[in-house]
PDB file of N, CA and C in Angstrom:
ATOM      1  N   UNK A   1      63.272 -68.593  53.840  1.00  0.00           N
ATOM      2  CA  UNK A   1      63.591 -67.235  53.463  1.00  0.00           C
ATOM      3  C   UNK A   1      63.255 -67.029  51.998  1.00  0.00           C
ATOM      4  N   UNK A   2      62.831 -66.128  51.932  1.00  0.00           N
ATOM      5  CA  UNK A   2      62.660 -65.430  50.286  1.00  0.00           C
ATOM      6  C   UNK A   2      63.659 -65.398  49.550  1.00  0.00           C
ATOM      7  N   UNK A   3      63.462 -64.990  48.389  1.00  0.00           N
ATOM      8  CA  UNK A   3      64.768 -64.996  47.339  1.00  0.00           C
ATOM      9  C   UNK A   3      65.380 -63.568  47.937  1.00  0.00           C
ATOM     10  N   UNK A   4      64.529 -62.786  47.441  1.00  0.00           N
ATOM     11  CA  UNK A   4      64.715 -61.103  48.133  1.00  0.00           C
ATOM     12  C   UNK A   4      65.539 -61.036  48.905  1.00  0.00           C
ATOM     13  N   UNK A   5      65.316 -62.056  50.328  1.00  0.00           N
ATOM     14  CA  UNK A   5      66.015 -61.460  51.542  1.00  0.00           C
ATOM     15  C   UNK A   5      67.301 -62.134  51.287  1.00  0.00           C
ATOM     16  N   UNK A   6      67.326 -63.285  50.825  1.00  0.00           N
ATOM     17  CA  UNK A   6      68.924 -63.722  50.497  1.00  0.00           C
ATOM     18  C   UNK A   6      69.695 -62.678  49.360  1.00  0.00           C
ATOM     19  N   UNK A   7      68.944 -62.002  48.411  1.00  0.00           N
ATOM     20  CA  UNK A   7      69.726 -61.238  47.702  1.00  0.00           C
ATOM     21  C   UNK A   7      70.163 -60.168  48.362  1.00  0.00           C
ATOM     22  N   UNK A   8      69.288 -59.461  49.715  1.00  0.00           N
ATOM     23  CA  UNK A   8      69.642 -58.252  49.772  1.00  0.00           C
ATOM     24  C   UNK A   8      70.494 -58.579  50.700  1.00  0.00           C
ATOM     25  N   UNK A   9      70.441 -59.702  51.884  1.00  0.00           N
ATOM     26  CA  UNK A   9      71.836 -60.226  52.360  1.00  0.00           C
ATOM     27  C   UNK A   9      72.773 -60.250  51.935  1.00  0.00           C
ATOM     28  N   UNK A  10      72.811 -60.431  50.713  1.00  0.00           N
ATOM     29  CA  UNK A  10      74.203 -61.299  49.921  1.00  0.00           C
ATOM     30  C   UNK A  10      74.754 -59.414  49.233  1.00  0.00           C
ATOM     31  N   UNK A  11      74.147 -58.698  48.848  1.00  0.00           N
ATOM     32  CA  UNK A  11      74.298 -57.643  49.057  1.00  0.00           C
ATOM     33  C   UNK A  11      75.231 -56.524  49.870  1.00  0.00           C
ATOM     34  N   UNK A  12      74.370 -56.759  51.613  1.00  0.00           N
ATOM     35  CA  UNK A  12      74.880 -56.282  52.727  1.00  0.00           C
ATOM     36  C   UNK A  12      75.827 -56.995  52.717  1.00  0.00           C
ATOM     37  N   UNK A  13      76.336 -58.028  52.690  1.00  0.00           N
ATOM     38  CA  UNK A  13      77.316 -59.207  53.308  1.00  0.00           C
ATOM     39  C   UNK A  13      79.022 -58.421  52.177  1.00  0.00           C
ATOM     40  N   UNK A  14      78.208 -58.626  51.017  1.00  0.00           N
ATOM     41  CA  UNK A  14      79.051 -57.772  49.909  1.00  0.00           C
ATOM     42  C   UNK A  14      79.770 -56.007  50.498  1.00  0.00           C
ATOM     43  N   UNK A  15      78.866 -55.445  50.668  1.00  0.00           N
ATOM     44  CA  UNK A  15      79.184 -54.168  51.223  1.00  0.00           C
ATOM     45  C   UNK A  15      80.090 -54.216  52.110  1.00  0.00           C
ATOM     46  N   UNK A  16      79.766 -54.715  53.659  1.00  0.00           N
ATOM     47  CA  UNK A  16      80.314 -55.101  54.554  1.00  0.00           C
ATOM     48  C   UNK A  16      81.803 -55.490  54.187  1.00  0.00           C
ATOM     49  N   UNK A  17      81.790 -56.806  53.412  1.00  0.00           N
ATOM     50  CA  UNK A  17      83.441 -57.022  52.702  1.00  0.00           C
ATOM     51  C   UNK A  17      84.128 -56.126  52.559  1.00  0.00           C
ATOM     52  N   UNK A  18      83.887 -55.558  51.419  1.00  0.00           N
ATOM     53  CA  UNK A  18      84.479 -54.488  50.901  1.00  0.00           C
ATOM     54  C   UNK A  18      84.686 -53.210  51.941  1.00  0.00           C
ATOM     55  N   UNK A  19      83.615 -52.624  52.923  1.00  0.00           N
ATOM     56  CA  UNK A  19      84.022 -51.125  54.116  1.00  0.00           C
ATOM     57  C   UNK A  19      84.832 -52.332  54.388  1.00  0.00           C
ATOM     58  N   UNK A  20      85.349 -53.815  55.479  1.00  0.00           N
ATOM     59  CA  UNK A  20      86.194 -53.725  56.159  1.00  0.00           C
ATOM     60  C   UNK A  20      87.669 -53.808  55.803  1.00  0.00           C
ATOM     61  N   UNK A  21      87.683 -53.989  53.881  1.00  0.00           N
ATOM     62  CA  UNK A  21      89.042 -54.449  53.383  1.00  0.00           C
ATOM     63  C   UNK A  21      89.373 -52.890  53.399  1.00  0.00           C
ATOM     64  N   UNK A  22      88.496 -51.697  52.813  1.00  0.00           N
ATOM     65  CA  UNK A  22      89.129 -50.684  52.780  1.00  0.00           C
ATOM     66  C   UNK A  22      89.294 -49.882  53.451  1.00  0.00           C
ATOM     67  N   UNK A  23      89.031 -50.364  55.168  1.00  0.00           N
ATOM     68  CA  UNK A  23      89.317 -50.193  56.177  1.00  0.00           C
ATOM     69  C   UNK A  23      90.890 -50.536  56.490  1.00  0.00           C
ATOM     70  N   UNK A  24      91.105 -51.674  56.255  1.00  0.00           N
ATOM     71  CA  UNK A  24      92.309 -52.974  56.227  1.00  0.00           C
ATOM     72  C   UNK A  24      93.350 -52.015  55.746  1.00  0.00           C
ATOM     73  N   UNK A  25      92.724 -51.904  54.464  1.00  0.00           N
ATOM     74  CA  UNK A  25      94.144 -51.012  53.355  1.00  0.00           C
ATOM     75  C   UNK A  25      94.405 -49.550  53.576  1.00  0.00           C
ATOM     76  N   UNK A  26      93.563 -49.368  54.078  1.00  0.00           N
ATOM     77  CA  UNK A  26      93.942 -47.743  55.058  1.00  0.00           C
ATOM     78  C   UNK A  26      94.912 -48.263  56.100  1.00  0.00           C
ATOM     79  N   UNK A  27      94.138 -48.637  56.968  1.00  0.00           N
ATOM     80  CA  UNK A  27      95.540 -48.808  57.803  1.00  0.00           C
ATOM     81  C   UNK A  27      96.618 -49.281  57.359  1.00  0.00           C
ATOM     82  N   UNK A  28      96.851 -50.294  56.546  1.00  0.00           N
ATOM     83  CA  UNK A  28      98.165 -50.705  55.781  1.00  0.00           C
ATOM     84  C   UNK A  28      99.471 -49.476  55.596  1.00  0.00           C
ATOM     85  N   UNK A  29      97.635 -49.024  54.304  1.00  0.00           N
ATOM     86  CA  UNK A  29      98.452 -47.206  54.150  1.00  0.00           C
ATOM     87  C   UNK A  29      99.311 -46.734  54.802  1.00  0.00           C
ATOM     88  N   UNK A  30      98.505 -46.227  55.913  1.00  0.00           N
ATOM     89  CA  UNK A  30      98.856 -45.499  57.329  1.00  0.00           C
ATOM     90  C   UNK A  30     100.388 -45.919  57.938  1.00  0.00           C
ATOM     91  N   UNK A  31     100.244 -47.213  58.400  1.00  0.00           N
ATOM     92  CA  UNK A  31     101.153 -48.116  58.918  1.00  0.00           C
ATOM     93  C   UNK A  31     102.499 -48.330  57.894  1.00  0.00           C
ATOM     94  N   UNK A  32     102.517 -48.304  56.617  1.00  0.00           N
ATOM     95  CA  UNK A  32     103.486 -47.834  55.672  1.00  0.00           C
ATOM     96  C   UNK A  32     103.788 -46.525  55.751  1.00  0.00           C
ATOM     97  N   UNK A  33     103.408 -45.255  55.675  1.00  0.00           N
ATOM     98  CA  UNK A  33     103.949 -44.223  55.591  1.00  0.00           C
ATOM     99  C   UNK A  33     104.476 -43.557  57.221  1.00  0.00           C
ATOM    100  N   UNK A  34     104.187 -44.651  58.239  1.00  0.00           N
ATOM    101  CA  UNK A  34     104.781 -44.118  59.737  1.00  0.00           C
ATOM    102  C   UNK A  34     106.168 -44.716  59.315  1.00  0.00           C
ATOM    103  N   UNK A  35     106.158 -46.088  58.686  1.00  0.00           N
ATOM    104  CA  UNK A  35     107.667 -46.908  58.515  1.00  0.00           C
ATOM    105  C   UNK A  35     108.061 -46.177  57.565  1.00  0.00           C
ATOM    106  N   UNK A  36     108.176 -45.740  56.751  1.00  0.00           N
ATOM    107  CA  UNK A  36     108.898 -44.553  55.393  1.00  0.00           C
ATOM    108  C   UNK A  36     109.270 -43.577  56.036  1.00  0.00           C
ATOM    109  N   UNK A  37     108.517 -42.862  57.135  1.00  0.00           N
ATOM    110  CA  UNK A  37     109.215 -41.824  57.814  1.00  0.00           C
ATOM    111  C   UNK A  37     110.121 -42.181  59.103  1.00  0.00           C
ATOM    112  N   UNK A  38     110.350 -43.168  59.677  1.00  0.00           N
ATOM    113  CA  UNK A  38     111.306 -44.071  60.659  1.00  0.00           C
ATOM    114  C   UNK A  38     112.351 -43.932  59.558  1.00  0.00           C
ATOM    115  N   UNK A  39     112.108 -44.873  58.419  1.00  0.00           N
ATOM    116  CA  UNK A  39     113.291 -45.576  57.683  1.00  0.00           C
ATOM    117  C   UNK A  39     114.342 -44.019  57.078  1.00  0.00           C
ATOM    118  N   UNK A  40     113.503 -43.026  57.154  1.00  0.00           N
ATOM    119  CA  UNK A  40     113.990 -41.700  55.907  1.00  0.00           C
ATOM    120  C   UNK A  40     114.920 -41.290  57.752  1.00  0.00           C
ATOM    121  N   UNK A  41     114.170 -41.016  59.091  1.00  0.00           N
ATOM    122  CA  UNK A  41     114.457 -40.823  60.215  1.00  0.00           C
ATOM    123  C   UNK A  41     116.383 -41.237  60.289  1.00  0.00           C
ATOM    124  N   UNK A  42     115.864 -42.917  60.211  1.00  0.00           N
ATOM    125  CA  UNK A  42     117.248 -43.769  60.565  1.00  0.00           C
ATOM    126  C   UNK A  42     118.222 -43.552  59.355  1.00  0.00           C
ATOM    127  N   UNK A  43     117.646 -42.982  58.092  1.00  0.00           N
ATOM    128  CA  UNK A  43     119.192 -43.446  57.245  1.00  0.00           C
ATOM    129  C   UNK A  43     119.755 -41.860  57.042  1.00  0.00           C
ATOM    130  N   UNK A  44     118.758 -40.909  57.479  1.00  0.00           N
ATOM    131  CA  UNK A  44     119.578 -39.456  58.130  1.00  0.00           C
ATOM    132  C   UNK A  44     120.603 -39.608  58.971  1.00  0.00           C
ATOM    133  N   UNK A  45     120.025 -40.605  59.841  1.00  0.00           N
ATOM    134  CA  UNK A  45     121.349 -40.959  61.181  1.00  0.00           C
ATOM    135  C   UNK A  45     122.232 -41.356  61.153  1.00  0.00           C
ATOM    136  N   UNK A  46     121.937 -42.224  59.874  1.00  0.00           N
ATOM    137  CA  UNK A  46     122.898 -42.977  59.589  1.00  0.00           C
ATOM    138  C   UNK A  46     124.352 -42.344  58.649  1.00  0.00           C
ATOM    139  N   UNK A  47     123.490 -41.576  58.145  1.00  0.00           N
ATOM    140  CA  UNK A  47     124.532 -40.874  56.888  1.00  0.00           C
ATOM    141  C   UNK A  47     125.348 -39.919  58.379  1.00  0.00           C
ATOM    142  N   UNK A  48     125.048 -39.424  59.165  1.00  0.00           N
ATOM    143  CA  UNK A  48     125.555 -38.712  60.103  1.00  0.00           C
ATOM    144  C   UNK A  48     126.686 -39.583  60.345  1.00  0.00           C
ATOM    145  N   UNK A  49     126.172 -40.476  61.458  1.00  0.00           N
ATOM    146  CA  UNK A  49     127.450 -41.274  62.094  1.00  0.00           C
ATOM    147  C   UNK A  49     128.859 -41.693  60.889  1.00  0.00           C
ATOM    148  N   UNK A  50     127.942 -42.110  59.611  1.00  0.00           N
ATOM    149  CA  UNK A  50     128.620 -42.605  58.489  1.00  0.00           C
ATOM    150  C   UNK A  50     130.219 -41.817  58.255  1.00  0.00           C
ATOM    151  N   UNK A  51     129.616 -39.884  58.020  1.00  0.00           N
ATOM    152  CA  UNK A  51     130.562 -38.984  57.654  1.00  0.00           C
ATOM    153  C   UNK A  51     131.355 -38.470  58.852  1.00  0.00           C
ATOM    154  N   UNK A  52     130.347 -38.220  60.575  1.00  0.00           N
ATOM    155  CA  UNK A  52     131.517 -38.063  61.204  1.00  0.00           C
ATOM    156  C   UNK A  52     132.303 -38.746  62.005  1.00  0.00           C
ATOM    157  N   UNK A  53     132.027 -39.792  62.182  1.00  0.00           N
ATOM    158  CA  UNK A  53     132.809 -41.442  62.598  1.00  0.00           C
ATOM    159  C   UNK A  53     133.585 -42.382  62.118  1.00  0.00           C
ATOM    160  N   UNK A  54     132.731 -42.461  60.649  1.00  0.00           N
ATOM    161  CA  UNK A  54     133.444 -43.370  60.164  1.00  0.00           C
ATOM    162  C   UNK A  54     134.597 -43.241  59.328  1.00  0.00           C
ATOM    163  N   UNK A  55     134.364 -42.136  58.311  1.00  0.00           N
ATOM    164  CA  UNK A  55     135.091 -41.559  57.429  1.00  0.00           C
ATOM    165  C   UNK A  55     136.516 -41.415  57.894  1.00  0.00           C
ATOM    166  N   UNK A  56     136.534 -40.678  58.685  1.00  0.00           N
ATOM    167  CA  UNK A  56     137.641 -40.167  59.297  1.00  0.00           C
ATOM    168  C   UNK A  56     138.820 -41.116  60.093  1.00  0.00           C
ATOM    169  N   UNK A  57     137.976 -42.842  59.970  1.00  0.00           N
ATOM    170  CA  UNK A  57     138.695 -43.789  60.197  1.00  0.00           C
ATOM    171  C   UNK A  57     139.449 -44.680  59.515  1.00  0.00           C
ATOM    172  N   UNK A  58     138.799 -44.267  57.965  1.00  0.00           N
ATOM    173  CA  UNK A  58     139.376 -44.794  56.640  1.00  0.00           C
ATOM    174  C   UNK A  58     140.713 -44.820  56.926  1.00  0.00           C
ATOM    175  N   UNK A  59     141.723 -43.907  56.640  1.00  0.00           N
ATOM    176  CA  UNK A  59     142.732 -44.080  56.766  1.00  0.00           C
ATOM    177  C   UNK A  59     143.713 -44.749  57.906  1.00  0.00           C
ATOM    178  N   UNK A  60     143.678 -44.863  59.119  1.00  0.00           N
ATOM    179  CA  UNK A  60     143.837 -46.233  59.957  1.00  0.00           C
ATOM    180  C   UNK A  60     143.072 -47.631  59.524  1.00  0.00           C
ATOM    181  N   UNK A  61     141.998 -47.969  58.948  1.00  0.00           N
ATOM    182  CA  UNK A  61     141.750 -49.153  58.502  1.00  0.00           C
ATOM    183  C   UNK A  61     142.500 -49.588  57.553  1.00  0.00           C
ATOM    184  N   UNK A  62     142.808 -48.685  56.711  1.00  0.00           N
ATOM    185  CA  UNK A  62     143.623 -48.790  55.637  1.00  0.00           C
ATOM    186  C   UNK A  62     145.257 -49.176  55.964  1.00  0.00           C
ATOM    187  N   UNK A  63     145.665 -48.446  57.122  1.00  0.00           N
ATOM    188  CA  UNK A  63     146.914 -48.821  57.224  1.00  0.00           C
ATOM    189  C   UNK A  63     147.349 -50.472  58.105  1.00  0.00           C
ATOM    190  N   UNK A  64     145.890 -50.569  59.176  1.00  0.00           N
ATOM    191  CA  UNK A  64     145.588 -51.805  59.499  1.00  0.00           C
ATOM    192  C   UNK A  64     145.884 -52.954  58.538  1.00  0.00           C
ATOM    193  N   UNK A  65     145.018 -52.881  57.361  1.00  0.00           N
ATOM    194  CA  UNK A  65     144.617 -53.634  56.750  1.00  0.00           C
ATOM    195  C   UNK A  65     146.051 -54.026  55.741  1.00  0.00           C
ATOM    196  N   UNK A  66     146.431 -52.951  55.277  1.00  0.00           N
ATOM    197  CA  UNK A  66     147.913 -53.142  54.719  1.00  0.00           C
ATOM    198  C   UNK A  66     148.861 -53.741  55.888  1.00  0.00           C
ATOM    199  N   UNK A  67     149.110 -54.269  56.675  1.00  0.00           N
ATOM    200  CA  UNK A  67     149.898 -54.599  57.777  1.00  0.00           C
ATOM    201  C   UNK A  67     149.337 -56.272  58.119  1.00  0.00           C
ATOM    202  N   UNK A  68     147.916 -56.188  57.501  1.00  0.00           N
ATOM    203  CA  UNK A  68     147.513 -57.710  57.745  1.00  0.00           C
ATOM    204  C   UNK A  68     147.812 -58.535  56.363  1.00  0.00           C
ATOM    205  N   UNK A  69     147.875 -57.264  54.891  1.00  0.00           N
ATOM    206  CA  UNK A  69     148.840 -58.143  54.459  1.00  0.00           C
ATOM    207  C   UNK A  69     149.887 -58.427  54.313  1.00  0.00           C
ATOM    208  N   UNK A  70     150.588 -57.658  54.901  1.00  0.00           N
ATOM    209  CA  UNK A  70     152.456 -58.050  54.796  1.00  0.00           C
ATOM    210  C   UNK A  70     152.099 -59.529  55.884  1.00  0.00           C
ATOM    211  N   UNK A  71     151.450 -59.513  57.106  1.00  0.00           N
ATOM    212  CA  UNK A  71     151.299 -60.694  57.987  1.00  0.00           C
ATOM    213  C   UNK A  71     150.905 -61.837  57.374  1.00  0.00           C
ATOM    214  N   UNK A  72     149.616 -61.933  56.745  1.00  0.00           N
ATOM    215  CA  UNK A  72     149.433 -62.649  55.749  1.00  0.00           C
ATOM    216  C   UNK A  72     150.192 -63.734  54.574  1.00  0.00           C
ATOM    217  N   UNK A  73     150.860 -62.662  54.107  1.00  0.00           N
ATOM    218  CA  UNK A  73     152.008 -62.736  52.826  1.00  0.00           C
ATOM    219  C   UNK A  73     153.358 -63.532  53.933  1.00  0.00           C
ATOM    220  N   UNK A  74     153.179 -63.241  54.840  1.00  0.00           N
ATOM    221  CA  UNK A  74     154.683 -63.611  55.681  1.00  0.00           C
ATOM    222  C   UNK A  74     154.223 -65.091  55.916  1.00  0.00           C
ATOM    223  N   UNK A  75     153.483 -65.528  56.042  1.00  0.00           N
ATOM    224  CA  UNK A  75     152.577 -66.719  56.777  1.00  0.00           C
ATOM    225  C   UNK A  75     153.184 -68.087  55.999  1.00  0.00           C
ATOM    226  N   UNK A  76     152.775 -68.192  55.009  1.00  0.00           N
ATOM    227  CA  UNK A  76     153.770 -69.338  54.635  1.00  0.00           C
ATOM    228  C   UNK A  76     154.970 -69.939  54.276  1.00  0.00           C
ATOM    229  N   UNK A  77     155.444 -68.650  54.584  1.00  0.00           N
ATOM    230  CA  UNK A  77     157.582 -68.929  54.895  1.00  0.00           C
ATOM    231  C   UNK A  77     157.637 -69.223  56.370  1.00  0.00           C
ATOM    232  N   UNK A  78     156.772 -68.285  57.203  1.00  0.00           N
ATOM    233  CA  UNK A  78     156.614 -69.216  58.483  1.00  0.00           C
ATOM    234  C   UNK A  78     156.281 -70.500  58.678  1.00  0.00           C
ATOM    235  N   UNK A  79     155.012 -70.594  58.096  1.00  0.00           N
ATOM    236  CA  UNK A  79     154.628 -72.503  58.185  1.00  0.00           C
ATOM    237  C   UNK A  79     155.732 -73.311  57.278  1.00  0.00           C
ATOM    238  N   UNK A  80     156.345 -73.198  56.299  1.00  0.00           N
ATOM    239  CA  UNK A  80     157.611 -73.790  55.987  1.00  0.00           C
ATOM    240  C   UNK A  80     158.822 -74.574  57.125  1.00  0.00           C
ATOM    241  N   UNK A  81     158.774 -73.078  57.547  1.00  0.00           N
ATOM    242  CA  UNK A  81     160.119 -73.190  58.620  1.00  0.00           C
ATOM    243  C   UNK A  81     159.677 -73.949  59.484  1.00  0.00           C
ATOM    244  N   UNK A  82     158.323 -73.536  60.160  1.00  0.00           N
ATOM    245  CA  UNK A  82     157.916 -74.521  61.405  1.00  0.00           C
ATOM    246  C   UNK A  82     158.340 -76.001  60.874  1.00  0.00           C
ATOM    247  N   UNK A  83     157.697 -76.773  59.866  1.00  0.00           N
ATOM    248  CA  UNK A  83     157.717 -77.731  59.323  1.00  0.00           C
ATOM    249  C   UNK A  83     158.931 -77.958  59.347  1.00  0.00           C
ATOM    250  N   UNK A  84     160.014 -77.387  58.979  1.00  0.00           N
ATOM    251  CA  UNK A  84     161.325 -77.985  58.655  1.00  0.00           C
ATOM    252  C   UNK A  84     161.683 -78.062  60.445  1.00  0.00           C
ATOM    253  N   UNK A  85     161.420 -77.246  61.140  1.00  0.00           N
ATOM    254  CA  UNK A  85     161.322 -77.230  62.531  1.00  0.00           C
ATOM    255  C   UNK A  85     160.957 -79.028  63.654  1.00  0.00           C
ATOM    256  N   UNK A  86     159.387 -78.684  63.088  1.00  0.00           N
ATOM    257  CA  UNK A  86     158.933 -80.100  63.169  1.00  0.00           C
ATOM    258  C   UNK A  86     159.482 -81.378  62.967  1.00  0.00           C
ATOM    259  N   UNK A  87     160.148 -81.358  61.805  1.00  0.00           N
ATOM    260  CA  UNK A  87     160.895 -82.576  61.279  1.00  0.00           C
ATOM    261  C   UNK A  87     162.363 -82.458  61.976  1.00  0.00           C
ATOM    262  N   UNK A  88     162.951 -82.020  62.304  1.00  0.00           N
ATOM    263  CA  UNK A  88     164.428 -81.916  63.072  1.00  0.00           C
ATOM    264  C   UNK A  88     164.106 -82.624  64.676  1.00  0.00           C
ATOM    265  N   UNK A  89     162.936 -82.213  65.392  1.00  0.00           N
ATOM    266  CA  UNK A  89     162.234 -82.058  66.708  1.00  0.00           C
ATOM    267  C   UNK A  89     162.555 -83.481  67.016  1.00  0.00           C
ATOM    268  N   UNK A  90     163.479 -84.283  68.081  1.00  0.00           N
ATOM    269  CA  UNK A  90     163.389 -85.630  68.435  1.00  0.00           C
ATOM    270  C   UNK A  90     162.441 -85.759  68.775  1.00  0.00           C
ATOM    271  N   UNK A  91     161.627 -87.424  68.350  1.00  0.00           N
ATOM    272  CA  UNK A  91     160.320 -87.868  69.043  1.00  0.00           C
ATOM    273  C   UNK A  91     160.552 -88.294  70.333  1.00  0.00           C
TER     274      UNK A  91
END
């Protein structure tokens, strides 16, 4: 082969690279801005369920949660007693 035809190969071969990467990065593009509009989709939904589901449950979690600590807080005057329990217990 000639010098020529390897340059103008090396050329085409060059071109070629480059249309199929910025082929590549288009679709990337593309394929990013379908997921940006899903993600904007789901956290609309989300803020929905958020304010009329969840919100409105705050205050029972809250009173839950205060009740697990009085249970909590009670817990090792119980395991005390068991223990003193334990130790009385004939083997």
């Amino acid at each position: 082969m000639s010098e020529t035809t390897l340059i103008i190969l090396s050329v085409v071969l060059a071109v070629i690279v480059v249309v199929v990467l910025a082929a590549a990065l288009i679709k990337v593009r593309s394929d990013l801005e379908a997921t940006s509009k899903g993600l904007a989709t789901l956290a609309g939904a989300l803020a929905g369920v958020e304010s009329e589901h969840l919100r409105p449950l705050e205050r029972a979690v809250k009173a839950i949660n205060a009740q697990f600590d009085v249970i909590v807080g009670a817990l090792p005057g119980i395991a005390s007693k068991a223990a003193i329990v334990a130790e009385r217990r004939p083997q």
